[in-house]
Protein backbone atom coordinates (compact mmCIF):
# COMPACT_ATOMS: atom_id res chain seq x y z
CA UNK A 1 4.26 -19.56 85.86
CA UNK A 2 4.05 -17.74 89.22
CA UNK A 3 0.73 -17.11 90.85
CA UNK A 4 1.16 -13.04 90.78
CA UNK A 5 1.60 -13.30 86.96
CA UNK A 6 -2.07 -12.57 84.63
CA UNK A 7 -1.56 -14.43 81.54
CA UNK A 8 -2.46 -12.32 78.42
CA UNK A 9 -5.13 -14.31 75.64
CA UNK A 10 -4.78 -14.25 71.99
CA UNK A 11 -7.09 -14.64 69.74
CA UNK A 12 -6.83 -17.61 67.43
CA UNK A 13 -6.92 -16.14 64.19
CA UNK A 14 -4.98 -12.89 65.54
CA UNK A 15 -2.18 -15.15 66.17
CA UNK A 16 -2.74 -17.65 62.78
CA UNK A 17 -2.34 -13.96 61.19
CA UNK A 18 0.72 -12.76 62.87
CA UNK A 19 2.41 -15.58 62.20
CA UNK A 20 1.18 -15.42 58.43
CA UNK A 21 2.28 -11.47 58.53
CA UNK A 22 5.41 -12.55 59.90
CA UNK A 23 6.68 -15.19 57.52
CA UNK A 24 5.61 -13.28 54.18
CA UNK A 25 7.78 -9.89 55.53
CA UNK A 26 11.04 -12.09 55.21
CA UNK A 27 9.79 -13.36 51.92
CA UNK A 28 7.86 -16.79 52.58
CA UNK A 29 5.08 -17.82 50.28
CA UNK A 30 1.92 -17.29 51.95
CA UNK A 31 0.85 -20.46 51.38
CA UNK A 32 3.66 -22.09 53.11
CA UNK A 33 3.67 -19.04 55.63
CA UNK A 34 0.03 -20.45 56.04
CA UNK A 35 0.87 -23.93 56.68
CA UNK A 36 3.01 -22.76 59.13
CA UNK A 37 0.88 -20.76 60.88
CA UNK A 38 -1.43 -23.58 61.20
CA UNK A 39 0.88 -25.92 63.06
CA UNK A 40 2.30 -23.19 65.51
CA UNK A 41 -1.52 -22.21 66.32
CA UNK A 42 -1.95 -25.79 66.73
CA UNK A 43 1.13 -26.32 69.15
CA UNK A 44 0.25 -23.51 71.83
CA UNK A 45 -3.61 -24.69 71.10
CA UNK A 46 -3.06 -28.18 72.86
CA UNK A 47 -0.63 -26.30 75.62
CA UNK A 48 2.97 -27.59 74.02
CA UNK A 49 3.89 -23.93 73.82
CA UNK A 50 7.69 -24.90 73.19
CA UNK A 51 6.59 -25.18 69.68
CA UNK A 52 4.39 -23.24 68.79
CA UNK A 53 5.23 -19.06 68.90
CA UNK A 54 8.15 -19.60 70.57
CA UNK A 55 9.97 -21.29 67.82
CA UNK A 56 8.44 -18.69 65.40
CA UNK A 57 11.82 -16.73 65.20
CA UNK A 58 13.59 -19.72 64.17
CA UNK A 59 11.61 -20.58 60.96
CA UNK A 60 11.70 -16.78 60.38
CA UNK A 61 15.62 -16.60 60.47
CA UNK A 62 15.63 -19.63 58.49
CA UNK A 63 14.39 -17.79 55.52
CA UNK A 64 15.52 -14.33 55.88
CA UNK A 65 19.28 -16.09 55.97
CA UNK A 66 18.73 -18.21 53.00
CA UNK A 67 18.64 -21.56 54.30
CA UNK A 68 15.55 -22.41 54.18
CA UNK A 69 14.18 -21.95 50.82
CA UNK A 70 10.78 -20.64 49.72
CA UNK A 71 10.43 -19.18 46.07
CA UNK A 72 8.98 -21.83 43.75
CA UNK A 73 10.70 -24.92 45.45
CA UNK A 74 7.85 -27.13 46.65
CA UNK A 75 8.75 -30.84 47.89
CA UNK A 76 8.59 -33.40 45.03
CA UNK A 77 8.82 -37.25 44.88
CA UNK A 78 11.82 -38.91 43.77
CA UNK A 79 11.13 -42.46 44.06
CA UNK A 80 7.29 -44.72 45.29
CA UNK A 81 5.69 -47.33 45.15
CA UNK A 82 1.73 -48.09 45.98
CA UNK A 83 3.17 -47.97 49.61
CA UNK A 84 6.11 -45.85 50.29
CA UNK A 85 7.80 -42.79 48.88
CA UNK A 86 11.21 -41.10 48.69
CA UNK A 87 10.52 -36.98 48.87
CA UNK A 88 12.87 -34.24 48.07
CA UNK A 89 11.73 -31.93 50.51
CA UNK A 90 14.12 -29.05 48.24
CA UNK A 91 14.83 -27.49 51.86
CA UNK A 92 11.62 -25.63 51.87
CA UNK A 93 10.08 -24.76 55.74
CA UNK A 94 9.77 -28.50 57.31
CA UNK A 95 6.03 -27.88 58.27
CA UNK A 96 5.21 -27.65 54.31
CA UNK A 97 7.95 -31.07 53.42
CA UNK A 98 5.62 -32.63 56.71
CA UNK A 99 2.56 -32.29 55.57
CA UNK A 100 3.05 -33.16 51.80
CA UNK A 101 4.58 -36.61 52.76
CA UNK A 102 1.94 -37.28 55.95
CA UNK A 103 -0.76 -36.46 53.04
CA UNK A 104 0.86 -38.81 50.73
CA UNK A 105 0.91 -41.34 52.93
CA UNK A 106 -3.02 -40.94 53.66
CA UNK A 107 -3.73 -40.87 50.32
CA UNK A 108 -1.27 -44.43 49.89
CA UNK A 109 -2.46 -45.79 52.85
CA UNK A 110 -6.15 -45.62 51.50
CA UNK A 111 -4.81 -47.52 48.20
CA UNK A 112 -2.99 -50.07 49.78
CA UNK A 113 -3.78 -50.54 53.30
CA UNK A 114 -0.48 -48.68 54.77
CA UNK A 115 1.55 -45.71 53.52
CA UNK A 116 5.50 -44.80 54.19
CA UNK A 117 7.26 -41.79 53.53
CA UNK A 118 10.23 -40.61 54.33
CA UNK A 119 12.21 -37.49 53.49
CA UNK A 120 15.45 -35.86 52.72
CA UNK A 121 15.98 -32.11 52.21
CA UNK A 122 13.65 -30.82 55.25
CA UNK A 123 13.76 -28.47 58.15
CA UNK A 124 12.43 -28.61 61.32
CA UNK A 125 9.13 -29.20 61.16
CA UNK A 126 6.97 -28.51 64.60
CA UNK A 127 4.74 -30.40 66.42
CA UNK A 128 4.79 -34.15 65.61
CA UNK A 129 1.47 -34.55 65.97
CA UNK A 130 0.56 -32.30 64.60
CA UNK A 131 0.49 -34.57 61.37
CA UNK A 132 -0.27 -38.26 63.32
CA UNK A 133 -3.63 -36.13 63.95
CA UNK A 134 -3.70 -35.71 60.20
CA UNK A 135 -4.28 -39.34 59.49
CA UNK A 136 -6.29 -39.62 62.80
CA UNK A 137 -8.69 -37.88 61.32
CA UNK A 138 -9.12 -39.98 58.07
CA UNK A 139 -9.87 -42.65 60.61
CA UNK A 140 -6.12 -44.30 60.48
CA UNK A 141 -3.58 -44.75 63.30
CA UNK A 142 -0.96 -42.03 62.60
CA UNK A 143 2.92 -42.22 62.95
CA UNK A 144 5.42 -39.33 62.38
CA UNK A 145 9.14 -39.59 63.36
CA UNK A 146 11.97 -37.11 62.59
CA UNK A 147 15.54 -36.17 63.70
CA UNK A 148 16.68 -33.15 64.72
CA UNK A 149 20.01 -30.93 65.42
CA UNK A 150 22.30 -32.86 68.41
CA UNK A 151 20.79 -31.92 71.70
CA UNK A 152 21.21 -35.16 73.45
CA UNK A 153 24.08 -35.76 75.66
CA UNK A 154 24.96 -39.53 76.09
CA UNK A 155 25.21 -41.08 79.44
CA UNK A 156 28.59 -41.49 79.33
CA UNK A 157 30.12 -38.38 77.31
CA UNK A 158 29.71 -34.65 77.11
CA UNK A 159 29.72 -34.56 73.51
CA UNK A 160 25.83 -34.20 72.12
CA UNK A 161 25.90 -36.97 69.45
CA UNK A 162 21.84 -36.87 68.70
CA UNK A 163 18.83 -35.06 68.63
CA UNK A 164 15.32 -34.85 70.89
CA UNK A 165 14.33 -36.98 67.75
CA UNK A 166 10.56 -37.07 68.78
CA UNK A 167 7.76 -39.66 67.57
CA UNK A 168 4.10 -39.74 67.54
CA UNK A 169 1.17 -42.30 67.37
CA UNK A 170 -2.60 -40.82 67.25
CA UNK A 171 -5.11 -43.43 67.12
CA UNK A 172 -9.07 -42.50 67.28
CA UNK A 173 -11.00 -43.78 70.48
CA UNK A 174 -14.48 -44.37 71.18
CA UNK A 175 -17.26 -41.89 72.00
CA UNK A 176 -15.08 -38.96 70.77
CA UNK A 177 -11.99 -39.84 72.55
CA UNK A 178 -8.56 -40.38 71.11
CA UNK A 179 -4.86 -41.35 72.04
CA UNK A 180 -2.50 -38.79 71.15
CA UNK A 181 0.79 -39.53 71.93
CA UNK A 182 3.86 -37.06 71.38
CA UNK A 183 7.50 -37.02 72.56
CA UNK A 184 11.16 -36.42 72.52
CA UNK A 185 13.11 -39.21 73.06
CA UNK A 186 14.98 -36.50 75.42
CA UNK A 187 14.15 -35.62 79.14
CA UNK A 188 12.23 -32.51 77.92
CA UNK A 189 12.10 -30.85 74.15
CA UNK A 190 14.81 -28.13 73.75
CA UNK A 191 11.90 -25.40 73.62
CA UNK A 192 10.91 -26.11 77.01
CA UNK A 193 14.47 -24.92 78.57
CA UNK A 194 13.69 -21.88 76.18
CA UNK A 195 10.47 -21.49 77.95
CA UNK A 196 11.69 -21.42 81.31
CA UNK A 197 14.48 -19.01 80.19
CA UNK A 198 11.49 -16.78 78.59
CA UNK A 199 9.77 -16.69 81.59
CA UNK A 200 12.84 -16.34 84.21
CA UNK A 201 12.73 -19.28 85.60
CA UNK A 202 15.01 -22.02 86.71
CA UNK A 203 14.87 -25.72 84.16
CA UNK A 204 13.46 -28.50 86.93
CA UNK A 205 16.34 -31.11 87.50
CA UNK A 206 16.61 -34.05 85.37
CA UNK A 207 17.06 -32.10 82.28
CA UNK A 208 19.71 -30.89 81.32
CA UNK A 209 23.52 -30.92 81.58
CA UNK A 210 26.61 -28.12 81.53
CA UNK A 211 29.41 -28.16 79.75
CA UNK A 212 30.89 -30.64 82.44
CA UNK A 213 28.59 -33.25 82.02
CA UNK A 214 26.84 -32.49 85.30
CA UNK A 215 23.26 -31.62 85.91
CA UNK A 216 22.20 -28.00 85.84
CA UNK A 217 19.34 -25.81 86.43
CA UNK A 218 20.27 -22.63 84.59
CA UNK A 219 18.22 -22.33 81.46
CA UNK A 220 20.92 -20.23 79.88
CA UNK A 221 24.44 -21.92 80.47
CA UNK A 222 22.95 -25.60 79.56
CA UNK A 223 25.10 -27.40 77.80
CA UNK A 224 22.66 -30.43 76.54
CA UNK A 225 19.57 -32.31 77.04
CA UNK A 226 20.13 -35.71 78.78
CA UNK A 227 18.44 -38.53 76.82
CA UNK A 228 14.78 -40.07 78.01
CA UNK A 229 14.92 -41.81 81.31
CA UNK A 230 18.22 -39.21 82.40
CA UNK A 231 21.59 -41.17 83.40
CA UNK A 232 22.74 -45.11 82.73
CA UNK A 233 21.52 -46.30 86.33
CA UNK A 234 17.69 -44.72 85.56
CA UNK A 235 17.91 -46.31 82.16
CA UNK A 236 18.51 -43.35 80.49
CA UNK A 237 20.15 -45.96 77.79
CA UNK A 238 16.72 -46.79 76.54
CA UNK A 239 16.29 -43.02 75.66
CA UNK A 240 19.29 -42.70 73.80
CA UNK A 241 18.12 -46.15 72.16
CA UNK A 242 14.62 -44.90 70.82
CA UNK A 243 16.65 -41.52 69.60
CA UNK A 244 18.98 -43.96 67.65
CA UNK A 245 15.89 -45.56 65.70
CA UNK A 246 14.38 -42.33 64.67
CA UNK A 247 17.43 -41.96 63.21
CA UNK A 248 17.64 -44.49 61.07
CA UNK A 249 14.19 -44.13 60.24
CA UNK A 250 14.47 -40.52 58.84
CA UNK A 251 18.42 -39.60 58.61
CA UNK A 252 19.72 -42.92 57.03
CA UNK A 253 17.18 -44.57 54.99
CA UNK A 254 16.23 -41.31 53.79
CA UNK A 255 19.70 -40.55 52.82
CA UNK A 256 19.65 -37.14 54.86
CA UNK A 257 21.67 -36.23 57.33
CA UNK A 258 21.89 -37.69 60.73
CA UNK A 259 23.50 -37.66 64.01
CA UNK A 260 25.90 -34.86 64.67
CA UNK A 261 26.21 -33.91 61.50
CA UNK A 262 22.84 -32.37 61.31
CA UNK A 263 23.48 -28.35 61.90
CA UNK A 264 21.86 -26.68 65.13
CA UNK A 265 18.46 -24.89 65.18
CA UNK A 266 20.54 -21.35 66.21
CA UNK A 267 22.80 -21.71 63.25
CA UNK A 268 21.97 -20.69 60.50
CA UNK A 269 25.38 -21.48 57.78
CA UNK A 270 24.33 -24.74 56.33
CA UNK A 271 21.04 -26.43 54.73
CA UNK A 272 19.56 -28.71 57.69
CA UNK A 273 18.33 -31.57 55.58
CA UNK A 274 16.12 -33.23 58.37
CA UNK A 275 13.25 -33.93 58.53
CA UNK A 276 2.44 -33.60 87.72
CA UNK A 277 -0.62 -33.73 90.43
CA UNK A 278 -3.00 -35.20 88.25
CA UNK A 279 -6.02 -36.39 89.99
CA UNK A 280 -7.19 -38.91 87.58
CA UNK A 281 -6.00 -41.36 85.04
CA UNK A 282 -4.62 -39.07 82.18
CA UNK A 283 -3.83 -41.43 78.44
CA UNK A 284 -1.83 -39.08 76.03
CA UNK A 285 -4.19 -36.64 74.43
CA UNK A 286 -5.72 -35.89 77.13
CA UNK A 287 -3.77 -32.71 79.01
CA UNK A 288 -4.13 -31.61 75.02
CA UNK A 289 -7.66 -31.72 75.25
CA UNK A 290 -8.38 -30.06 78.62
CA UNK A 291 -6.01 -27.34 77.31
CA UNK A 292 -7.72 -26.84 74.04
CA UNK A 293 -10.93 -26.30 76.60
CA UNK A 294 -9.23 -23.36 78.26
CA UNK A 295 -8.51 -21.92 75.22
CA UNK A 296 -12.00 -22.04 74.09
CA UNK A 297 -13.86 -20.56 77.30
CA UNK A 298 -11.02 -18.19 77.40
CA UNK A 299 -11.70 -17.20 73.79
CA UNK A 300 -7.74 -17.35 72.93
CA UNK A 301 -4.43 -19.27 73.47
CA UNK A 302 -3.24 -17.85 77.19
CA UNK A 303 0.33 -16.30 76.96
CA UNK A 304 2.97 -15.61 79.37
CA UNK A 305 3.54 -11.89 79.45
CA UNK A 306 7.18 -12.14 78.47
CA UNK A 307 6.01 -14.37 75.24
CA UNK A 308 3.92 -11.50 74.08
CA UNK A 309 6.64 -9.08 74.91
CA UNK A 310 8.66 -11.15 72.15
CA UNK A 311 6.12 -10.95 70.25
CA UNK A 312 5.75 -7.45 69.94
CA UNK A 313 9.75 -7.36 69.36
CA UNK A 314 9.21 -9.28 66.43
CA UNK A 315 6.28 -6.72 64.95
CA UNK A 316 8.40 -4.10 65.48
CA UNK A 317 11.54 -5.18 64.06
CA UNK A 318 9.92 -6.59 60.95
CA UNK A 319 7.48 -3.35 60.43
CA UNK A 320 4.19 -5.62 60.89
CA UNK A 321 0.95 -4.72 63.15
CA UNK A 322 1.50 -6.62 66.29
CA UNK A 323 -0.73 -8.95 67.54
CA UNK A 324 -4.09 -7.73 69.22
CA UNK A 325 -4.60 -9.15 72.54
CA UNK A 326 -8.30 -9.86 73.92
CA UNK A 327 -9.70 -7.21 76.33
């Protein structure tokens, strides 16, 4: 963000309530609008904005197309034992399949020592920690994985094969502290290109590819993310590697779909059946933390002016009060 530009603060619950407004105007449940709302608040919270009201558009076309369900569908179990499950999500929002299986895994990891879910029948579903913090705070370590619509472009094609497939470990520290860790097994998440494009400005190298393969910086004509560690001679392999496991971890031993064949983020024709400068020693969790801080003395999440411009696009469109920014 530039220097010149003020950044515009949202109250917490003003934007836990827009999002709520939001979701039940295209005909979401409110209590799976609510869960919702509760990991977007947390995304921009801890400063991974990418996720958090930026993606709100997405889980609202999802419904108001049809392909995301809400009605009476809630996710059910279809096969367990005292350690793992099988869930049906029963393509409700992702956020809602997420949390039921990261709670039923609490509730079998306090039976039997560990708990394993796995999904079919999801959506995209947010922040990964989001639910690692979950079980963090029931005092376990905390895993999530999931697979995603083909972003990744392998180091050696132009074809995107897989997707930012992100995975998370929170683990509770001493004296308060914690390890929070968080990440695509891309360069970058897809929502940070978006938030460059938002805000007018140009993707940092390293990220992203055209439709020729080669490296671009133009937020708009990208044609895929390149893979954790960027091109074969920086490892980039080892990226494309971890993305691979998540894969089989929620696409084929859920029985869900995987790979390419899972259907874009932007289209909306098919069920998606997923599921620098620091001066001191930063551990994941951390940059989370010092953000949540400036959102507290601030007394609101900080926006970029164009992200409450989109906002506002949204309220109007859908006939809902906008959000109410702090004075």
């Amino acid at each position: 963000m530039s220097s010149t530009t003020k950044e515009l603060v949202v109250p917490i619950e003003e934007l836990r309530s827009f999002v709520v407004r939001s979701m039940v105007a295209v005909g979401t449940k409110e209590d799976h609008a609510r869960d919702l709302a509760e990991l977007l608040v947390s995304a921009d919270y801890r400063g991974h904005y990418s996720h958090g009201l930026n993606r709100l558009d997405m889980y609202i076309s999802e419904i108001k197309e049809g392909m995301t369900t809400s009605g009476d569908n809630e996710p059910t179990i279809l096969k367990e034992t005292v350690a793992t499950a099988l869930v049906d999500g029963n393509n409700v929002l992702g956020p809602v399949v997420g949390k039921y299986c990261i709670d039923l895994a609490i509730k079998k990891a306090k039976d039997a020592g560990i708990g394993f879910v796995t999904a079919k029948g999801s959506n995209h579903f947010g922040i990964a920690g989001w639910y690692s913090i979950r079980a963090m705070k029931q005092g376990m370590l905390g895993m999530a994985f999931t697979n995603t619509s083909p972003m990744m472009v392998p180091t050696r094609a132009k074809e995107r094969t897989l997707g930012t497939n992100p995975l998370t470990l929170a683990a509770q520290g001493n004296h308060g502290d914690e390890f929070v860790l968080d990440m695509a097994t891309t360069s970058v998440a897809l929502g940070k290109l978006e938030m460059q494009d938002r805000k007018g400005e140009p993707i940092p190298p390293g990220w992203a590819v055209d439709q020729d393969g080669k490296e671009t910086r133009d937020a708009k004509n990208f044609h895929g993310l390149l893979p954790l560690g960027g091109v074969e001679q920086s490892s980039g392999y080892k990226g494309y590697g971890l993305a691979m496991m998540v894969e089989i971890f929620c696409g084929i031993l859920s029985g869900s779909s995987f790979g390419p064949n899972v259907r874009t983020w932007k289209d909306f024709d098919r069920a998606a059946n997923l599921v620098d400068g620091a001066s001191e020693v930063l551990v994941p969790g951390d940059p989370e933390r010092k953000h949540m801080e400036l959102c507290d003395n601030l007394g609101g999440i900080p926006y970029h002016p164009n992200q409450i411009t989109y906002a506002n696009e949204l309220a109007k469109y859908f006939k809902i009060t906008p959000m109410k920014l702090l004075k």
